[in-house]
Structure formats: C-alpha cells, structure tokens
PDB file of N, CA and C in Angstrom:
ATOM      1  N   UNK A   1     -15.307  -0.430   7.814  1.00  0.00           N
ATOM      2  CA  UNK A   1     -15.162  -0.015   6.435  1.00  0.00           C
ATOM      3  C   UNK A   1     -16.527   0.367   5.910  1.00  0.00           C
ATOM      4  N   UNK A   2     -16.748   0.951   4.841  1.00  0.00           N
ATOM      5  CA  UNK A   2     -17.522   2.100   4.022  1.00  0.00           C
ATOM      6  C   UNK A   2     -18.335   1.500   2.812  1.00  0.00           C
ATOM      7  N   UNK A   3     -17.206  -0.234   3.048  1.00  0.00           N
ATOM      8  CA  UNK A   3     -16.985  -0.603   1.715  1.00  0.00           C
ATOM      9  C   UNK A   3     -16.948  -2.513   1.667  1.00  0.00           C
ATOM     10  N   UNK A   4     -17.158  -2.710   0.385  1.00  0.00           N
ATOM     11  CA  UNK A   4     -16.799  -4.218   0.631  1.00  0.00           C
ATOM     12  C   UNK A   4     -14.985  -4.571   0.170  1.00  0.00           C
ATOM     13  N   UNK A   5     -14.245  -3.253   0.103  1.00  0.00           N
ATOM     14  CA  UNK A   5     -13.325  -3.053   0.337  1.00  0.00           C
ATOM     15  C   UNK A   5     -12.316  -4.056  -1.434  1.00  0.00           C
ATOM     16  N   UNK A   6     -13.537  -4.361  -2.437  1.00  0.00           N
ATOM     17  CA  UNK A   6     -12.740  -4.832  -3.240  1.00  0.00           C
ATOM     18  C   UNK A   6     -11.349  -4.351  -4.186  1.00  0.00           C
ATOM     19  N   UNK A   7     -11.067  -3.192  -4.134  1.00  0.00           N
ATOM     20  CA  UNK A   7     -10.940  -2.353  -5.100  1.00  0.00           C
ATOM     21  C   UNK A   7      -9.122  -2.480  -4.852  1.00  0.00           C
ATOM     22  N   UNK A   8      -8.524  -2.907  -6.151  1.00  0.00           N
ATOM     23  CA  UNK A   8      -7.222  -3.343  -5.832  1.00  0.00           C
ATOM     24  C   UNK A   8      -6.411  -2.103  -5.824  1.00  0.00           C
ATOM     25  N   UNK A   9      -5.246  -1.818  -4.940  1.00  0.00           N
ATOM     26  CA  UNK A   9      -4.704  -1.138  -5.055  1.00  0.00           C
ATOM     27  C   UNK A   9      -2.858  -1.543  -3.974  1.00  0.00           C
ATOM     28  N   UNK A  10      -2.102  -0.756  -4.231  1.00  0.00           N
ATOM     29  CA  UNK A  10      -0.724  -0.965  -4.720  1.00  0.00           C
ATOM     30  C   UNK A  10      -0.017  -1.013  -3.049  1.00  0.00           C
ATOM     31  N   UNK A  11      -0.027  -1.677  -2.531  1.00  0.00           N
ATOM     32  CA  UNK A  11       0.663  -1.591  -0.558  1.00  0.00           C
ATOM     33  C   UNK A  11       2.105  -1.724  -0.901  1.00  0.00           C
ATOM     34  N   UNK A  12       2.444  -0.545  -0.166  1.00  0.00           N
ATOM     35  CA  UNK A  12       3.961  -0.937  -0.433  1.00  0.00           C
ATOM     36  C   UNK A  12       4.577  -0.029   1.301  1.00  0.00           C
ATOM     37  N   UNK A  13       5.537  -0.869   1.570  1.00  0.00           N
ATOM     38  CA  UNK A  13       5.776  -0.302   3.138  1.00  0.00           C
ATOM     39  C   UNK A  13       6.621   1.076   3.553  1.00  0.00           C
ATOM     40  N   UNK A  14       6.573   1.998   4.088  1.00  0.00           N
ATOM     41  CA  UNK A  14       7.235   3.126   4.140  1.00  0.00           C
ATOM     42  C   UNK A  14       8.517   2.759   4.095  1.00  0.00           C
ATOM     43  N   UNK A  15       9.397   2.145   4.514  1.00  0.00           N
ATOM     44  CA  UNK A  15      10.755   1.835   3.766  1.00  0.00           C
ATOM     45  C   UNK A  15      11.373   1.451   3.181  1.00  0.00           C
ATOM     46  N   UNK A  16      10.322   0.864   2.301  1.00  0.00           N
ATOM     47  CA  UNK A  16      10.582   0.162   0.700  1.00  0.00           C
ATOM     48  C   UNK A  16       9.888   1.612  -0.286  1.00  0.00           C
ATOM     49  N   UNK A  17       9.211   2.444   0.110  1.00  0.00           N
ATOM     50  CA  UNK A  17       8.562   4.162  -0.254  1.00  0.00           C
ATOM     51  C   UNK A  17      10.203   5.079   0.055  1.00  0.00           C
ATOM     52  N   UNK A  18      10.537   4.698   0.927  1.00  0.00           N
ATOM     53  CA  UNK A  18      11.656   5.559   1.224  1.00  0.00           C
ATOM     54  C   UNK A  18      13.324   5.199   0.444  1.00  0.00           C
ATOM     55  N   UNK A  19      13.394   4.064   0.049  1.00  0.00           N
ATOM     56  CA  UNK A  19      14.529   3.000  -0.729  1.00  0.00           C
ATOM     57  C   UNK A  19      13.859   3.582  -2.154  1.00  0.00           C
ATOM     58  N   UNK A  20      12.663   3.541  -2.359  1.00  0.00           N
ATOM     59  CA  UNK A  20      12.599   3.730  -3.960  1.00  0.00           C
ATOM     60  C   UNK A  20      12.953   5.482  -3.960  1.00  0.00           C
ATOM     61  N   UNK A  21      12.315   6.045  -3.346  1.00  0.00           N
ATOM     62  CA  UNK A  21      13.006   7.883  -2.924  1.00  0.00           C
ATOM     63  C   UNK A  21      14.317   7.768  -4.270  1.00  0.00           C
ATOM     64  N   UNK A  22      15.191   6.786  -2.922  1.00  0.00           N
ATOM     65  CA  UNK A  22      16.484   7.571  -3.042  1.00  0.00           C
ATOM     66  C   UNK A  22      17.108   6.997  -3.764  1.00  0.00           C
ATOM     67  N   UNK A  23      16.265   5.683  -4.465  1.00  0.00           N
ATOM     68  CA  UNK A  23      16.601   5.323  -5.930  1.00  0.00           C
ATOM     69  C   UNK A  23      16.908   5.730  -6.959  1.00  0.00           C
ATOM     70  N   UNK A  24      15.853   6.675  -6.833  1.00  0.00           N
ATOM     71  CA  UNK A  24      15.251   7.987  -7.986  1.00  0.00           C
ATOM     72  C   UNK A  24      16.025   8.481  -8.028  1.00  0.00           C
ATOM     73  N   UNK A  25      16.583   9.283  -6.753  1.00  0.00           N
ATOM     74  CA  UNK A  25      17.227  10.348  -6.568  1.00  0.00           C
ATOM     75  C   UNK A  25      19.022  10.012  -7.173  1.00  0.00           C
ATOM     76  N   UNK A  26      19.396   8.684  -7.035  1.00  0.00           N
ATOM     77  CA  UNK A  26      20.621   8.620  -7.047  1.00  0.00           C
ATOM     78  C   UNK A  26      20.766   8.007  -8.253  1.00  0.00           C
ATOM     79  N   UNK A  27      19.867   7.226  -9.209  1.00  0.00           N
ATOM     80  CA  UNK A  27      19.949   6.666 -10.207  1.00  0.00           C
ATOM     81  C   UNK A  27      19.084   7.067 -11.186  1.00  0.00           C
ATOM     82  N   UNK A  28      18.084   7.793 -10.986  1.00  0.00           N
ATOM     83  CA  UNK A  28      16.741   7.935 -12.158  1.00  0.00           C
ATOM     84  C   UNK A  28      17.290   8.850 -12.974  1.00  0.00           C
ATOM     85  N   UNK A  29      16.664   9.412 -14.044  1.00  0.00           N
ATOM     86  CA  UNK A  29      16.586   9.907 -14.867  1.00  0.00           C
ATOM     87  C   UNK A  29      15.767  11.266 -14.965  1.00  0.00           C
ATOM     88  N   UNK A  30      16.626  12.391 -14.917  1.00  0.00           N
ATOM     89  CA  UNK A  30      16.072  13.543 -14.684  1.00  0.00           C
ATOM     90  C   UNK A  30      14.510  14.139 -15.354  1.00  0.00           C
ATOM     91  N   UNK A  31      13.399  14.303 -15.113  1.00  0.00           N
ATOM     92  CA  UNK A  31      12.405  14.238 -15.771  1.00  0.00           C
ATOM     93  C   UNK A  31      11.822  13.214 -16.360  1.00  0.00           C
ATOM     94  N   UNK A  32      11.945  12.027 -15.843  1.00  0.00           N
ATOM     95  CA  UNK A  32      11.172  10.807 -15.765  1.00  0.00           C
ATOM     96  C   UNK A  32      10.227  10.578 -14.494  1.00  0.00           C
ATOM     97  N   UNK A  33       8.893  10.204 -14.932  1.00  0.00           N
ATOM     98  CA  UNK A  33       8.245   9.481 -13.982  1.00  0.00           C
ATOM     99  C   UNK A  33       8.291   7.710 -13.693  1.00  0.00           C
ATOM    100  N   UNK A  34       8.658   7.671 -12.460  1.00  0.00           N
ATOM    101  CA  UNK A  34       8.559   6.399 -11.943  1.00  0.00           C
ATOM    102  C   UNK A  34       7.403   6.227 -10.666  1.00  0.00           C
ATOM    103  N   UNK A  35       6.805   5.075 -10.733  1.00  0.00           N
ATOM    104  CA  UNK A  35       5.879   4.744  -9.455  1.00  0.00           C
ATOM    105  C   UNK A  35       6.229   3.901  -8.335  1.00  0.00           C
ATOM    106  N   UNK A  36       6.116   3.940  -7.277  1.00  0.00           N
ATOM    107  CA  UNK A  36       6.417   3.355  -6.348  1.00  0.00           C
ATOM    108  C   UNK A  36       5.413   2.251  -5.778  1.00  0.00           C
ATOM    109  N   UNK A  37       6.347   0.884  -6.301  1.00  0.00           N
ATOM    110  CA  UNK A  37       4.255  -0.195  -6.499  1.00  0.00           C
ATOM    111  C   UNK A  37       5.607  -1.268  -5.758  1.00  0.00           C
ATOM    112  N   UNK A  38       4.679  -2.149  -4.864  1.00  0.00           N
ATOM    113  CA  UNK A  38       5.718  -3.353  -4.404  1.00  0.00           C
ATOM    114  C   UNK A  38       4.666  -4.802  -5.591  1.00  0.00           C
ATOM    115  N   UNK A  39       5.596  -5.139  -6.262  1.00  0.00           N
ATOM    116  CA  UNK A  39       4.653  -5.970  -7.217  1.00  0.00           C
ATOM    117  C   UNK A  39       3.880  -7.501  -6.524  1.00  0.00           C
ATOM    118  N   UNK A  40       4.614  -7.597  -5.697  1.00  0.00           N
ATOM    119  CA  UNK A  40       4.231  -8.399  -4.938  1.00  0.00           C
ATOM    120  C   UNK A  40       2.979  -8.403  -3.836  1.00  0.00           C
ATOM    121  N   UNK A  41       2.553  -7.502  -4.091  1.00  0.00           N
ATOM    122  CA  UNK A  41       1.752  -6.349  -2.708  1.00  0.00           C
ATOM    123  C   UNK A  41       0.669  -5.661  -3.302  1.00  0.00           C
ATOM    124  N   UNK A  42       0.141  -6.436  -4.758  1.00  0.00           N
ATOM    125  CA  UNK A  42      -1.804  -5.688  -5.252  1.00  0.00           C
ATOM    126  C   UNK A  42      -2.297  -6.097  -4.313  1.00  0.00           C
ATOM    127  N   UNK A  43      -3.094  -5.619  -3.487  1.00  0.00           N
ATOM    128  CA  UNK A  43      -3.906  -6.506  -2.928  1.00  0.00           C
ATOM    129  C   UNK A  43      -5.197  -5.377  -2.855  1.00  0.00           C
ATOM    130  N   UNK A  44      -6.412  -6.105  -2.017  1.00  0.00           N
ATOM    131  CA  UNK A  44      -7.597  -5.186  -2.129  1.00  0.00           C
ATOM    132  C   UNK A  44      -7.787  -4.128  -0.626  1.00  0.00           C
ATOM    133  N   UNK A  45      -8.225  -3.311  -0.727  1.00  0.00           N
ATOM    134  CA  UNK A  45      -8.766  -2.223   0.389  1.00  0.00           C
ATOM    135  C   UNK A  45      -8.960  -3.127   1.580  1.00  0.00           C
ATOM    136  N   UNK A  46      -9.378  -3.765   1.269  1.00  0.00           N
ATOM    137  CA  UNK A  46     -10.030  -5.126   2.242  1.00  0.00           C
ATOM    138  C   UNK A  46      -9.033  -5.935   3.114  1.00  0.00           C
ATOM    139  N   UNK A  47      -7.768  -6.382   2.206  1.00  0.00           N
ATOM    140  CA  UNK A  47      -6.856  -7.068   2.088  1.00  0.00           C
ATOM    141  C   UNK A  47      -6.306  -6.216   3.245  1.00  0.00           C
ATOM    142  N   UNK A  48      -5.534  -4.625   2.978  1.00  0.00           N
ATOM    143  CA  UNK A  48      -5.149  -4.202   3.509  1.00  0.00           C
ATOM    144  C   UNK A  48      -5.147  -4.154   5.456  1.00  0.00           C
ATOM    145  N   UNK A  49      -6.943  -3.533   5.240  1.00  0.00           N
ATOM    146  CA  UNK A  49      -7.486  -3.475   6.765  1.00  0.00           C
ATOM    147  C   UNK A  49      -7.747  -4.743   7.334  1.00  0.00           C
ATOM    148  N   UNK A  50      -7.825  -5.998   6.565  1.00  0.00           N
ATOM    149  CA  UNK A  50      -8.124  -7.180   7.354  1.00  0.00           C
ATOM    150  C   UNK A  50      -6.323  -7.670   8.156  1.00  0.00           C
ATOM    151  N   UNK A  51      -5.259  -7.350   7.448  1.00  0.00           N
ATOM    152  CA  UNK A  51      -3.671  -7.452   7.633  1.00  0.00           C
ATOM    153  C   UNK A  51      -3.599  -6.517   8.847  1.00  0.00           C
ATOM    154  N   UNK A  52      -4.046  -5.411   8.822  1.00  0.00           N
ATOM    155  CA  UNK A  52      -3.714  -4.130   9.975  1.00  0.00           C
ATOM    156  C   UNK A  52      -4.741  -5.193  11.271  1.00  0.00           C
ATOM    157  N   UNK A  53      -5.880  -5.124  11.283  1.00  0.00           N
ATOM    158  CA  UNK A  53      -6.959  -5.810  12.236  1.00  0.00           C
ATOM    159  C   UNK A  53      -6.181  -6.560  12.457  1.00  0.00           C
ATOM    160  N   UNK A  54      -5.510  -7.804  12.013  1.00  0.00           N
ATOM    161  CA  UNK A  54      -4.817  -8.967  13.028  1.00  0.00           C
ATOM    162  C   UNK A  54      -3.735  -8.486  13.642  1.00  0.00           C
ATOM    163  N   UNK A  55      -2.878  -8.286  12.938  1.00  0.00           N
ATOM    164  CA  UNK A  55      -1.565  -7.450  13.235  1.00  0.00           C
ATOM    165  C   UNK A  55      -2.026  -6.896  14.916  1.00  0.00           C
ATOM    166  N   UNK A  56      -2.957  -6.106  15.264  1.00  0.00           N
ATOM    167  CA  UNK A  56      -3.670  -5.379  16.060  1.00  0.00           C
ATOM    168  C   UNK A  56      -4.559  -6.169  16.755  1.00  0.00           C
ATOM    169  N   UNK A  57      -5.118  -7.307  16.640  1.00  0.00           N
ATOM    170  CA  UNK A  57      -5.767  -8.340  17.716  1.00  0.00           C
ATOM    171  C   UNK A  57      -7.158  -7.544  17.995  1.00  0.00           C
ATOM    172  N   UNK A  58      -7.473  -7.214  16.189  1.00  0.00           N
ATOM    173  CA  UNK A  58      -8.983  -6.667  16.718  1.00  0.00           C
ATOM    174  C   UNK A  58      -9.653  -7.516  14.789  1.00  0.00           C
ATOM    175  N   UNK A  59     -10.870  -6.552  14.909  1.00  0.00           N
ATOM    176  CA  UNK A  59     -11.859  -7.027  14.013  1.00  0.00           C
ATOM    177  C   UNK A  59     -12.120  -5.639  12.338  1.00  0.00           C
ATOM    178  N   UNK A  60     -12.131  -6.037  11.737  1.00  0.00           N
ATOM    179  CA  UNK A  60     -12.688  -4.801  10.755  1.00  0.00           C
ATOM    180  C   UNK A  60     -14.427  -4.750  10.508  1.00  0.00           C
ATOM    181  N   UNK A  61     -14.926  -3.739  11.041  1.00  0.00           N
ATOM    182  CA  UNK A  61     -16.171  -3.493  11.069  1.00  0.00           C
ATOM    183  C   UNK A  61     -16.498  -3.124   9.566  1.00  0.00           C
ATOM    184  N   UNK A  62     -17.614  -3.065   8.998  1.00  0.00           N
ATOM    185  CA  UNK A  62     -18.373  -2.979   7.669  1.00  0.00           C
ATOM    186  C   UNK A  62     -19.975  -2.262   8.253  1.00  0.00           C
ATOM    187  N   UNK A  63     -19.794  -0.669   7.923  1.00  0.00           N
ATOM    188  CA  UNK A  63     -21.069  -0.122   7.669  1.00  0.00           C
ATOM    189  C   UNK A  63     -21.061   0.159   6.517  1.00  0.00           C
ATOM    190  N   UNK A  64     -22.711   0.633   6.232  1.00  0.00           N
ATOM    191  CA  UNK A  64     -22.746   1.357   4.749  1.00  0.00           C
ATOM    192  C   UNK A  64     -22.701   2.530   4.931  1.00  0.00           C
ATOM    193  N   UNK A  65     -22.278   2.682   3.648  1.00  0.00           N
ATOM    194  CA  UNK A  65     -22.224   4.414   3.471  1.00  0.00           C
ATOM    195  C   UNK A  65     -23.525   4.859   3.075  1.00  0.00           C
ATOM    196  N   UNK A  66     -22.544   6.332   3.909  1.00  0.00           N
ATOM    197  CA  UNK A  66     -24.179   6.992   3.105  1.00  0.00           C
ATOM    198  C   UNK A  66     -23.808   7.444   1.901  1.00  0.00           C
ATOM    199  N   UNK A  67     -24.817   7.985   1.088  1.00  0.00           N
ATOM    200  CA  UNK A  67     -25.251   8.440  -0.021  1.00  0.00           C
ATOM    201  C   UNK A  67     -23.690   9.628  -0.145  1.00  0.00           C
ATOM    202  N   UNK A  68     -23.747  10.256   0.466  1.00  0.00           N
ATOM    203  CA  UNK A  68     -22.503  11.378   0.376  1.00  0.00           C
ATOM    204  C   UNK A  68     -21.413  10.723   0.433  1.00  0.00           C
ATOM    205  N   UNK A  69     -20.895   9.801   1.124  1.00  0.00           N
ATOM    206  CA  UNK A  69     -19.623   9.089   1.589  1.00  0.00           C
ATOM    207  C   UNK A  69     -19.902   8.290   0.212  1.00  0.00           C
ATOM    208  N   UNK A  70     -20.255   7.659  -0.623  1.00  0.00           N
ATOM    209  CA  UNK A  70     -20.691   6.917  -1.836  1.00  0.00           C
ATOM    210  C   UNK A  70     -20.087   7.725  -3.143  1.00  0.00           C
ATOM    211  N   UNK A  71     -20.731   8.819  -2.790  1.00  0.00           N
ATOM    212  CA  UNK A  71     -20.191   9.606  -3.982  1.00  0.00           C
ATOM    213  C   UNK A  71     -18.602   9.912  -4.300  1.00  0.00           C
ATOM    214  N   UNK A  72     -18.520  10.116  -3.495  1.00  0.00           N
ATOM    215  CA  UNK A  72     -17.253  10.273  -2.883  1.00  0.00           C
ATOM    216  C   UNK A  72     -15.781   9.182  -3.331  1.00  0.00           C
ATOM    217  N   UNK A  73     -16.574   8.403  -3.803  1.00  0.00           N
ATOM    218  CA  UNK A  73     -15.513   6.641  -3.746  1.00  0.00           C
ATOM    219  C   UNK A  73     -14.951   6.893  -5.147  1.00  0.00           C
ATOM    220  N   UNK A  74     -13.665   6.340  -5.445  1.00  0.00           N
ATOM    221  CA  UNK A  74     -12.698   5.884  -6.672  1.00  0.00           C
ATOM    222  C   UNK A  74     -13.624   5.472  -7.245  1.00  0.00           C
ATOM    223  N   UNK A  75     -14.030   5.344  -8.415  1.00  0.00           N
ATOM    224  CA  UNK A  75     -14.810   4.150  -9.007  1.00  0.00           C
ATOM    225  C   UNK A  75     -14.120   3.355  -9.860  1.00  0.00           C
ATOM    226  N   UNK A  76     -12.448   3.004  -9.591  1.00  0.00           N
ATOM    227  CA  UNK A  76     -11.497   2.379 -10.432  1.00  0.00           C
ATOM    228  C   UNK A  76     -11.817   0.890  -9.905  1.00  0.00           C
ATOM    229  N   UNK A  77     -11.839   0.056 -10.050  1.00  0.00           N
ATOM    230  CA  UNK A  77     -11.910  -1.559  -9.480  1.00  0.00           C
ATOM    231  C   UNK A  77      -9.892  -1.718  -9.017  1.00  0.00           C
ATOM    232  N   UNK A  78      -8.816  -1.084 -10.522  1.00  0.00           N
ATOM    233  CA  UNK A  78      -8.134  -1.281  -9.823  1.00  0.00           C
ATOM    234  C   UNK A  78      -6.799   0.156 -10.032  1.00  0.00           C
ATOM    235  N   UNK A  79      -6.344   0.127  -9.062  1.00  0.00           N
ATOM    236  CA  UNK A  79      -5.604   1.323  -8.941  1.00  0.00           C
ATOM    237  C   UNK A  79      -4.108   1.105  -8.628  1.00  0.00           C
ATOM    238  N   UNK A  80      -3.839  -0.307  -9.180  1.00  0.00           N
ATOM    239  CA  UNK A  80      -2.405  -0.573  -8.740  1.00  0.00           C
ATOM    240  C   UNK A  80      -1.471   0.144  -9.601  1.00  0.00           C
ATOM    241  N   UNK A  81      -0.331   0.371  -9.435  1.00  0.00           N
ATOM    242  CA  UNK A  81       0.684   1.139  -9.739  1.00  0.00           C
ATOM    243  C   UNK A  81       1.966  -0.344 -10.870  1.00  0.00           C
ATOM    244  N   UNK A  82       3.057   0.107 -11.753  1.00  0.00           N
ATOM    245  CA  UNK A  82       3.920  -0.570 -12.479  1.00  0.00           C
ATOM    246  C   UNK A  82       4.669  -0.021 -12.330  1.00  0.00           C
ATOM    247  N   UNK A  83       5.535  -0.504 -11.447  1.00  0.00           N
ATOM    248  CA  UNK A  83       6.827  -0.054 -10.708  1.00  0.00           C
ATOM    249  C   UNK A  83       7.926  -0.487 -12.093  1.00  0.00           C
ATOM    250  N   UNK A  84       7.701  -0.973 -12.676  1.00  0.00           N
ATOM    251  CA  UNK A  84       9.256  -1.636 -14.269  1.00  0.00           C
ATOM    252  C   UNK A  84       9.857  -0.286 -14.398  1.00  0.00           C
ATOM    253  N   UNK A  85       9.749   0.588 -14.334  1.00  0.00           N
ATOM    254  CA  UNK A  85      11.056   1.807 -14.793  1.00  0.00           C
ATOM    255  C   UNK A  85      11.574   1.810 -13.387  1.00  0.00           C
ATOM    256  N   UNK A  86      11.000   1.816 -12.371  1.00  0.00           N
ATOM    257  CA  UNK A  86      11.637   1.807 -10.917  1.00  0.00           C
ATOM    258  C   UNK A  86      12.625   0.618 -10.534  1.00  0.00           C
ATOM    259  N   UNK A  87      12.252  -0.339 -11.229  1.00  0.00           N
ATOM    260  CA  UNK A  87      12.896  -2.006 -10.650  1.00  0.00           C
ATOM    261  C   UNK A  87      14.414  -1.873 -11.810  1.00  0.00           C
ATOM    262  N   UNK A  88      13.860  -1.203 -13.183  1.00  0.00           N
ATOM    263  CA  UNK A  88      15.390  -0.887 -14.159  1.00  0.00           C
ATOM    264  C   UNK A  88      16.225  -1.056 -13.548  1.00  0.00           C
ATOM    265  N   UNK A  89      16.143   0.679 -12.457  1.00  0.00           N
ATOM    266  CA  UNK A  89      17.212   0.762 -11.516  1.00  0.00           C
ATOM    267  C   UNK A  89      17.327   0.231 -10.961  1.00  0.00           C
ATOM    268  N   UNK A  90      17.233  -1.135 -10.634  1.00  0.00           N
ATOM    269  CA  UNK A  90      17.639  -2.386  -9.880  1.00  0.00           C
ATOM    270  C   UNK A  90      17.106  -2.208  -8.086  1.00  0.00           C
ATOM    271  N   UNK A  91      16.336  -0.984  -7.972  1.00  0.00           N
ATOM    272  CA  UNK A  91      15.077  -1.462  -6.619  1.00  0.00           C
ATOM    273  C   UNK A  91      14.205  -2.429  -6.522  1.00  0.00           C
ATOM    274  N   UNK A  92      14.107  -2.736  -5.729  1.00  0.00           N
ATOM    275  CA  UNK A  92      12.983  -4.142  -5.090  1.00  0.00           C
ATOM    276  C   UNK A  92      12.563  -4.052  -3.934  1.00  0.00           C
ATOM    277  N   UNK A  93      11.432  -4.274  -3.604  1.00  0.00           N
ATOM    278  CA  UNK A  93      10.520  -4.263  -2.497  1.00  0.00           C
ATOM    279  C   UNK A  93      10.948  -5.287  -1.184  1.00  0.00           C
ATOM    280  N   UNK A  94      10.954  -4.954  -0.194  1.00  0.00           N
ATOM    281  CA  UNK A  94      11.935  -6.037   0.410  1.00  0.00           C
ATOM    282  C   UNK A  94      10.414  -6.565   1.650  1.00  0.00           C
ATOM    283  N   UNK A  95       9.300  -5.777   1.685  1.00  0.00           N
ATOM    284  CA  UNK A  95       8.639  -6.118   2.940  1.00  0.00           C
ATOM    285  C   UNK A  95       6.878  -6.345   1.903  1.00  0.00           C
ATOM    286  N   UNK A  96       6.510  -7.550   2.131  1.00  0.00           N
ATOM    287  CA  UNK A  96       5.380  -7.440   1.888  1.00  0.00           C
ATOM    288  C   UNK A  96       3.942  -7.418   2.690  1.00  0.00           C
ATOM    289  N   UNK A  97       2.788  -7.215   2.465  1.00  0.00           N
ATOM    290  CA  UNK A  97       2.064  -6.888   3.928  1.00  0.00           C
ATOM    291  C   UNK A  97       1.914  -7.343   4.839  1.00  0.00           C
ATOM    292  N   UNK A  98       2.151  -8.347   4.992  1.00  0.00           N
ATOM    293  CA  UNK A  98       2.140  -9.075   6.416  1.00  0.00           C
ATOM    294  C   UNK A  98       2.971  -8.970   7.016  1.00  0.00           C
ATOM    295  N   UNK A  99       4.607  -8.703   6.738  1.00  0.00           N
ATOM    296  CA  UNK A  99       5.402  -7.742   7.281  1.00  0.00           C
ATOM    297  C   UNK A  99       5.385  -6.557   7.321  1.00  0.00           C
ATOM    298  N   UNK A 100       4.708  -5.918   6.452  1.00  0.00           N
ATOM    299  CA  UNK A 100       4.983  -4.511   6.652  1.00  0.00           C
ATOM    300  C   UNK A 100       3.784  -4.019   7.641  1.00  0.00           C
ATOM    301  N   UNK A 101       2.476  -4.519   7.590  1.00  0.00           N
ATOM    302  CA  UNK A 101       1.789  -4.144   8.747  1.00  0.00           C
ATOM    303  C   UNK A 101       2.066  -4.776   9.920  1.00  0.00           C
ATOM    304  N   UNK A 102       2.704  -5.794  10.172  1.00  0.00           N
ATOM    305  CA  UNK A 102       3.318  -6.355  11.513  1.00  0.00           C
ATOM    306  C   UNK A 102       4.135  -5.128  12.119  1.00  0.00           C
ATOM    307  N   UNK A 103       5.178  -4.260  11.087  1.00  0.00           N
ATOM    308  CA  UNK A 103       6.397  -3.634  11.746  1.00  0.00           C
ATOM    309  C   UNK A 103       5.318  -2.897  11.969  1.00  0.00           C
ATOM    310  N   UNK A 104       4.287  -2.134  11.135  1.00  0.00           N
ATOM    311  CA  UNK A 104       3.700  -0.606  11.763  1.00  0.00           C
ATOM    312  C   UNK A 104       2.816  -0.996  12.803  1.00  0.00           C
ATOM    313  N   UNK A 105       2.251  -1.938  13.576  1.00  0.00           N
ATOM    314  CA  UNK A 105       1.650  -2.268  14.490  1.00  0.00           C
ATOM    315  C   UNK A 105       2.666  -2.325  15.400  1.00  0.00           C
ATOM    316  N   UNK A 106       3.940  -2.581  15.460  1.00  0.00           N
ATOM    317  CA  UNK A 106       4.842  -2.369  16.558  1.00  0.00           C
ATOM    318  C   UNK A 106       5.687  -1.406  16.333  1.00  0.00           C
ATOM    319  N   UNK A 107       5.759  -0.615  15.472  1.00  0.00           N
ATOM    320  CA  UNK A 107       5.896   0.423  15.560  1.00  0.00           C
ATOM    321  C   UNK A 107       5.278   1.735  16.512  1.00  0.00           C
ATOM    322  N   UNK A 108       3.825   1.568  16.209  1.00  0.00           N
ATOM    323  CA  UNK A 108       2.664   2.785  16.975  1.00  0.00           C
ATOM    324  C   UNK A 108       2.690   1.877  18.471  1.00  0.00           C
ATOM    325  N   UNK A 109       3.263   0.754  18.285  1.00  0.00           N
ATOM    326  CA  UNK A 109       3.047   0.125  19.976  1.00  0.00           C
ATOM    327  C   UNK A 109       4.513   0.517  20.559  1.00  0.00           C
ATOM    328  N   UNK A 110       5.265   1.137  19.828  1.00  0.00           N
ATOM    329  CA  UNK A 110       6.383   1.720  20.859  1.00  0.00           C
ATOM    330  C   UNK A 110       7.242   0.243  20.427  1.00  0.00           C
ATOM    331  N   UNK A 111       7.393  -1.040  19.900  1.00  0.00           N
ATOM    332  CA  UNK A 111       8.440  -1.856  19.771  1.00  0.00           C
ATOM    333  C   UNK A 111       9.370  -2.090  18.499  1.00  0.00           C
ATOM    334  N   UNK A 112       9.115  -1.194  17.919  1.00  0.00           N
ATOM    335  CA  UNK A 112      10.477  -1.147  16.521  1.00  0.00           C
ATOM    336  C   UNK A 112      11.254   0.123  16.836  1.00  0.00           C
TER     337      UNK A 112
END
C-alpha cells in the first residue's frame, strides 16, 4: 500500500452489489438515487487489504508514495456511502468482509 490505508470507505460484496441492482430495478423509484453501502461493512482501505492478505496467506506491504502518487489521493478521511433509501426497499447486505473476501479468494482460486 501507498498508504497508511486509514480512510473509511463502504465494502460491500459483488452479490450483495448485484441484489441491490435488481432491487432498484424491481422496486425503486423511477429517478431516485440510491447507494449501494453494506452498513455493516465501513471499514478502512487498510481494513480491506489486510482481509484480502489473509484470505490469500500472504502479507500487505506499505511503501511511500511518491510525490505524484500523493497528489493523486481522495483527501476525504471518510467516503462511506447511506444505503436507508436502498434498505426502504427492504434490501440487506447478506456477506460481510470476511466473507466476502473469503468467497473472492476462492473464487480467483477456481473453488466457488
């Protein structure tokens, strides 16, 4: 990482991304915005890649950035998402990260 990886933001698993879809699609409200946030699942940049690294039976490395890669960064601390018009429609997040990076680690390993 680039980073000390604090910076909160919103993990939510591609088929709890794909359930809220067709939430929208079958229940929302035409010209409404809704976000797709698992509320259970702020966690930090950090949070994220340290969940993927075990999952994976390795380590998360920490260089610094350079000056260009720096500039470059969110400067939000947090960037989580409020899924409440999404949950209305009675969606809910069913995988949180330690499941959901478990399945995508056996997923790319060929076992889901």
């Amino acid at each position: 990482m680039k980073s000390a990886g604090t910076q909160l933001r919103s993990y939510c698993y591609t088929l709890d991304c794909a359930s809220a879809i067709l939430a929208v699609l079958t229940s929302g409200e035409a010209g409404h915005a809704y976000n797709i946030s698992n509320r259970d699942s702020v966690v930090s940049i950090r949070d994220i890649a340290e969940a993927l690294a075990e999952q994976a039976g390795t380590k998360v490395l920490f260089e610094n950035p350079s000056d260009v890669e720096r500039r470059g960064y969110n400067l939000m601390d947090n960037s989580s998402l409020d899924a409440a018009e999404l949950e209305k429609l009675g969606w809910r997040a069913c995988f949180d990260l330690k499941e959901g990076t478990e399945r995508t680690i056996r997923y790319f390993r060929g076992a889901l």
